[in-house]
Protein backbone atom coordinates (compact mmCIF):
# COMPACT_ATOMS: atom_id res chain seq x y z
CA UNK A 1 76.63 57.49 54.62
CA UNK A 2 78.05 61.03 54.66
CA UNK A 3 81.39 59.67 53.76
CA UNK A 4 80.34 57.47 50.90
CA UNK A 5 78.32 60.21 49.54
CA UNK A 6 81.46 62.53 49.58
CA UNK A 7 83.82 60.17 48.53
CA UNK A 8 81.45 59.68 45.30
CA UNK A 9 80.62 63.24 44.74
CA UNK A 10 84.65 63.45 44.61
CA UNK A 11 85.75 60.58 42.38
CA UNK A 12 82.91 61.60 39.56
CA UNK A 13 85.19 60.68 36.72
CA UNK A 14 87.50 58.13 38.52
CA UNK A 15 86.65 54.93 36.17
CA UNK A 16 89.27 53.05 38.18
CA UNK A 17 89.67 51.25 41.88
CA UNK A 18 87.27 49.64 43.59
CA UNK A 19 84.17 50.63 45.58
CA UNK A 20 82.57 48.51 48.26
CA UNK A 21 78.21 47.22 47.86
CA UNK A 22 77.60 49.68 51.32
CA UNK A 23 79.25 52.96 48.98
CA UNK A 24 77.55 52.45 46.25
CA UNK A 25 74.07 51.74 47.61
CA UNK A 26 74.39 54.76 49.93
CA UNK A 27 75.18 56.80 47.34
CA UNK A 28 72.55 55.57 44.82
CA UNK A 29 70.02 56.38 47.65
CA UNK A 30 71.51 59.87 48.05
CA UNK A 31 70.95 60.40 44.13
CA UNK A 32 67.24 58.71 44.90
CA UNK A 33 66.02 60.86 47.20
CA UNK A 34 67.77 63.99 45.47
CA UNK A 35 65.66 63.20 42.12
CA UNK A 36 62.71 62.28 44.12
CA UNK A 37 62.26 65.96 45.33
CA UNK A 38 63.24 67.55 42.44
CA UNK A 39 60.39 65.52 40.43
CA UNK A 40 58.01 66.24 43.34
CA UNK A 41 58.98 69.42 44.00
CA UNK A 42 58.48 70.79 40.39
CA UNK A 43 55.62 68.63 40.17
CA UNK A 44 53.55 70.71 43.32
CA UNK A 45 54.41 74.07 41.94
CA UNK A 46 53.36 73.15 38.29
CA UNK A 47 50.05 71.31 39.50
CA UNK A 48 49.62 73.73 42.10
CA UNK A 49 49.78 76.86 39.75
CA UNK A 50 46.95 74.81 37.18
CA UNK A 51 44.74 74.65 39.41
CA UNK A 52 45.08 78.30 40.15
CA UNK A 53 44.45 79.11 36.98
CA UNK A 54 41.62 77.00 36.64
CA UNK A 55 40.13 78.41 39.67
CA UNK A 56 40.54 81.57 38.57
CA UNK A 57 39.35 80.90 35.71
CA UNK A 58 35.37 79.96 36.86
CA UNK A 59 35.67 82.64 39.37
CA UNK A 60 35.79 85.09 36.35
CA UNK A 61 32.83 83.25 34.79
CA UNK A 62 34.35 81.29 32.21
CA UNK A 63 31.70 78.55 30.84
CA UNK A 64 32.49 74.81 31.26
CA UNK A 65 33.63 74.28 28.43
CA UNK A 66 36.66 77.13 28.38
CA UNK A 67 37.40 75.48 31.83
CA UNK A 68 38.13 71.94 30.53
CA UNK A 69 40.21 73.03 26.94
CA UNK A 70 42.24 75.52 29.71
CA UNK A 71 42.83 72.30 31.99
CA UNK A 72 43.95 70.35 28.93
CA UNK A 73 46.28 73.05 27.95
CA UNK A 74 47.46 72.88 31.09
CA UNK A 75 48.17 69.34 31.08
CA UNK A 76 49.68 69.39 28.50
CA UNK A 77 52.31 71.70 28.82
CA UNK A 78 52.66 69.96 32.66
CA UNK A 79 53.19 66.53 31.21
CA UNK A 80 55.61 68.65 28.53
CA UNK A 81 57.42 70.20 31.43
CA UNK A 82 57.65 66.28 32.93
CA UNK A 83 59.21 64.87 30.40
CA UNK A 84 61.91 67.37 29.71
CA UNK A 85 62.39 67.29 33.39
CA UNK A 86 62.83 63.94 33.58
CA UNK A 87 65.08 63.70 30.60
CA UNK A 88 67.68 66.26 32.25
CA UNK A 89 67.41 64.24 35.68
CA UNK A 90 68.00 61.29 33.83
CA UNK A 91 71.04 62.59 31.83
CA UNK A 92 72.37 63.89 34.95
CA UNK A 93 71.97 60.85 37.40
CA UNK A 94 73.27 58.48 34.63
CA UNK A 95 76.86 60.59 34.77
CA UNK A 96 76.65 61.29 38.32
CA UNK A 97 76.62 57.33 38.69
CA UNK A 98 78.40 56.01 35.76
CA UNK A 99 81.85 55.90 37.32
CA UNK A 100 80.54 54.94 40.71
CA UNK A 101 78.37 52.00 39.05
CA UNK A 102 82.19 51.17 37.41
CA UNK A 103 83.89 51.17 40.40
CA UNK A 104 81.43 48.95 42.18
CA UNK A 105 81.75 46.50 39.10
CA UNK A 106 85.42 46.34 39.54
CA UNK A 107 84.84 45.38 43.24
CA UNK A 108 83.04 43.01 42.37
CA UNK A 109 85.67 41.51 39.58
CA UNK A 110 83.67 42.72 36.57
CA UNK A 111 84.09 44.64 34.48
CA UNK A 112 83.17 48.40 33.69
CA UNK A 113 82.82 48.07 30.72
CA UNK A 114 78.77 46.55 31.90
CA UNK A 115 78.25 50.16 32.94
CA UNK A 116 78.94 51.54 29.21
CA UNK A 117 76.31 49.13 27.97
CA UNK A 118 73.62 50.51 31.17
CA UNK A 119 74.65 54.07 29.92
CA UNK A 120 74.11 53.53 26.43
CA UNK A 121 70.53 51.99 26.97
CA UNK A 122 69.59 54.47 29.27
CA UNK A 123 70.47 57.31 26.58
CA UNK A 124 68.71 55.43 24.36
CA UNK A 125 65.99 55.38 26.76
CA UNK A 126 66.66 58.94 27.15
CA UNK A 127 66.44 59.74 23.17
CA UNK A 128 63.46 57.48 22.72
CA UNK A 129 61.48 59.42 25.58
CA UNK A 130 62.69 62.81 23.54
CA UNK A 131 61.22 61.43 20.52
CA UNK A 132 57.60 60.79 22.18
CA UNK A 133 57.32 64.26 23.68
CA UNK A 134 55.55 66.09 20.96
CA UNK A 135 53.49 63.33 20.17
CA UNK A 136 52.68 63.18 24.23
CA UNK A 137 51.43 66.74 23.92
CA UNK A 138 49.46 66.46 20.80
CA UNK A 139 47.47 63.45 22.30
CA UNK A 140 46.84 65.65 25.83
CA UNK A 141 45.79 68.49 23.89
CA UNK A 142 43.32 66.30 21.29
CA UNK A 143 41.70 64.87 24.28
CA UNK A 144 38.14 65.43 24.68
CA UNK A 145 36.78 65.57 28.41
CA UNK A 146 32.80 64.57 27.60
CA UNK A 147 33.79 61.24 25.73
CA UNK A 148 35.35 59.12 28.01
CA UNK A 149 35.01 55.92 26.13
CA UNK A 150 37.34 58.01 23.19
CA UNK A 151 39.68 58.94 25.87
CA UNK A 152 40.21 55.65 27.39
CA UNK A 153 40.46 53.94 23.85
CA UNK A 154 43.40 56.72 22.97
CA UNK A 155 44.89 56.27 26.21
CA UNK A 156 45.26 52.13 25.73
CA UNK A 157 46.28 52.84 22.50
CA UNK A 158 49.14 54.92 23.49
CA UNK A 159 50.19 52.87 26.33
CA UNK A 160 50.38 49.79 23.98
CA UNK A 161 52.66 52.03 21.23
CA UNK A 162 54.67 52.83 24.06
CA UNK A 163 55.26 49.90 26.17
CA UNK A 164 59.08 48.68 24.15
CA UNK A 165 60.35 51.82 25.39
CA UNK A 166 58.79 52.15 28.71
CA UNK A 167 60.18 48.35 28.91
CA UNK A 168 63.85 49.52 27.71
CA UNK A 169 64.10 52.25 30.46
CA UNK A 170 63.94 49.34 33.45
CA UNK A 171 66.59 47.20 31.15
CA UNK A 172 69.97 49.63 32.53
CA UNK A 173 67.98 49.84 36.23
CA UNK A 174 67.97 45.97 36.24
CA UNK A 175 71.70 45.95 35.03
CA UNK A 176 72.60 48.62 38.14
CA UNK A 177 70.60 46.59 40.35
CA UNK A 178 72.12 42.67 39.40
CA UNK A 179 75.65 43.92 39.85
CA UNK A 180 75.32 46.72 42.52
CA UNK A 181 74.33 43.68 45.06
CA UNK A 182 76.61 41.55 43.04
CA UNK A 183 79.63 39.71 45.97
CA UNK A 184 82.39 41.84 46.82
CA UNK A 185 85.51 40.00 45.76
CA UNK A 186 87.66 39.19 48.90
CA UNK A 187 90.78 40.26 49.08
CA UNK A 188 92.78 42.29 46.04
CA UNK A 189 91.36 41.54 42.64
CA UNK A 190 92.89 42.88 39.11
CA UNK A 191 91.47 46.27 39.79
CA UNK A 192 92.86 47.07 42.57
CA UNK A 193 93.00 46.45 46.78
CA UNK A 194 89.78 45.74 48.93
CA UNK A 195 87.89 48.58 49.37
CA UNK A 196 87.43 50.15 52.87
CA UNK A 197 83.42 50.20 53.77
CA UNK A 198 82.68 54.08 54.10
């Protein structure tokens, strides 16, 4: 795992060669786990320090009322921070993989030219998730915490204005997925000799 990991981390903008199904998925689960802590890991410190603050907050006497609009601030700029998060570790994952996801393609006698179409829906993905941000925040921050029939009816309406894109952002994981596990071809192909299995 090690090796595959290193030899990917090495060969970022090698578009060419081959790479065998036990590389790749080793080092897509390296990149999985690395964006997995990063997500959680800024996600505990940003929760963690909102409910401080809250806290803090009815310690000092604040009335119910400043409590909740503070917690809604709060969310807000947490599901603000999210997003942008997520954005970079998108961005970043998509070129950490793109030539790996290339090279894997071209084992498989494809070619890598189906990774430029997963990278260009994922920015679009990417772009599209940019665009919602603001709006994201502005629905958070309208939200009122004694009507929650109004904040359910928002929340489905959102969802539903929101599903296309939520929808687009599996299409380039499905694409990674279908021809990561795609057959090795045996032997030496157009792109190149048979991989070794690192």
């Amino acid at each position: 795992m090690i090796e595959a990991i290193r030899h990917n981390l090495s060969s970022l903008t090698n578009f060419s060669g081959r790479d065998s199904r036990s590389t790749f998925w080793f080092y897509v689960l390296f990149l999985a786990i690395i964006q997995l802590v990063t997500t959680f890991g800024v996600s505990i410190v940003a929760g963690g320090a909102m409910a401080v603050d809250v806290f803090q907050s009815a310690r000092g006497g604040a009335d119910q009322a400043a409590i909740q609009q503070q917690m809604i601030e709060r969310m807000a700029g947490l599901i603000q921070l999210t997003m942008w998060m997520s954005v970079v570790l998108s961005i970043v994952m998509t070129l950490l993989l793109a030539a790996a996801f290339a090279r894997r393609l071209h084992d498989s006698g494809n070619s890598g030219w189906i990774a430029a179409l997963a990278v260009v829906l994922q920015l679009l993905s990417i772009v599209l998730t940019i665009g919602m941000i603001g709006e994201m925040v502005s629905f958070i921050t309208s939200m009122k915490l004694n009507d929650p029939s109004a904040m359910q009816a928002a929340a489905q309406m959102q969802r539903s204005k929101y599903a296309l894109q939520g929808l687009l952002g599996w299409v380039p994981l499905l694409i990674v997925i279908i021809f990561g596990v795609w057959p090795s071809s045996d032997g030496d192909n157009r792109y190149g000799p048979e991989p070794d299995h690192l």
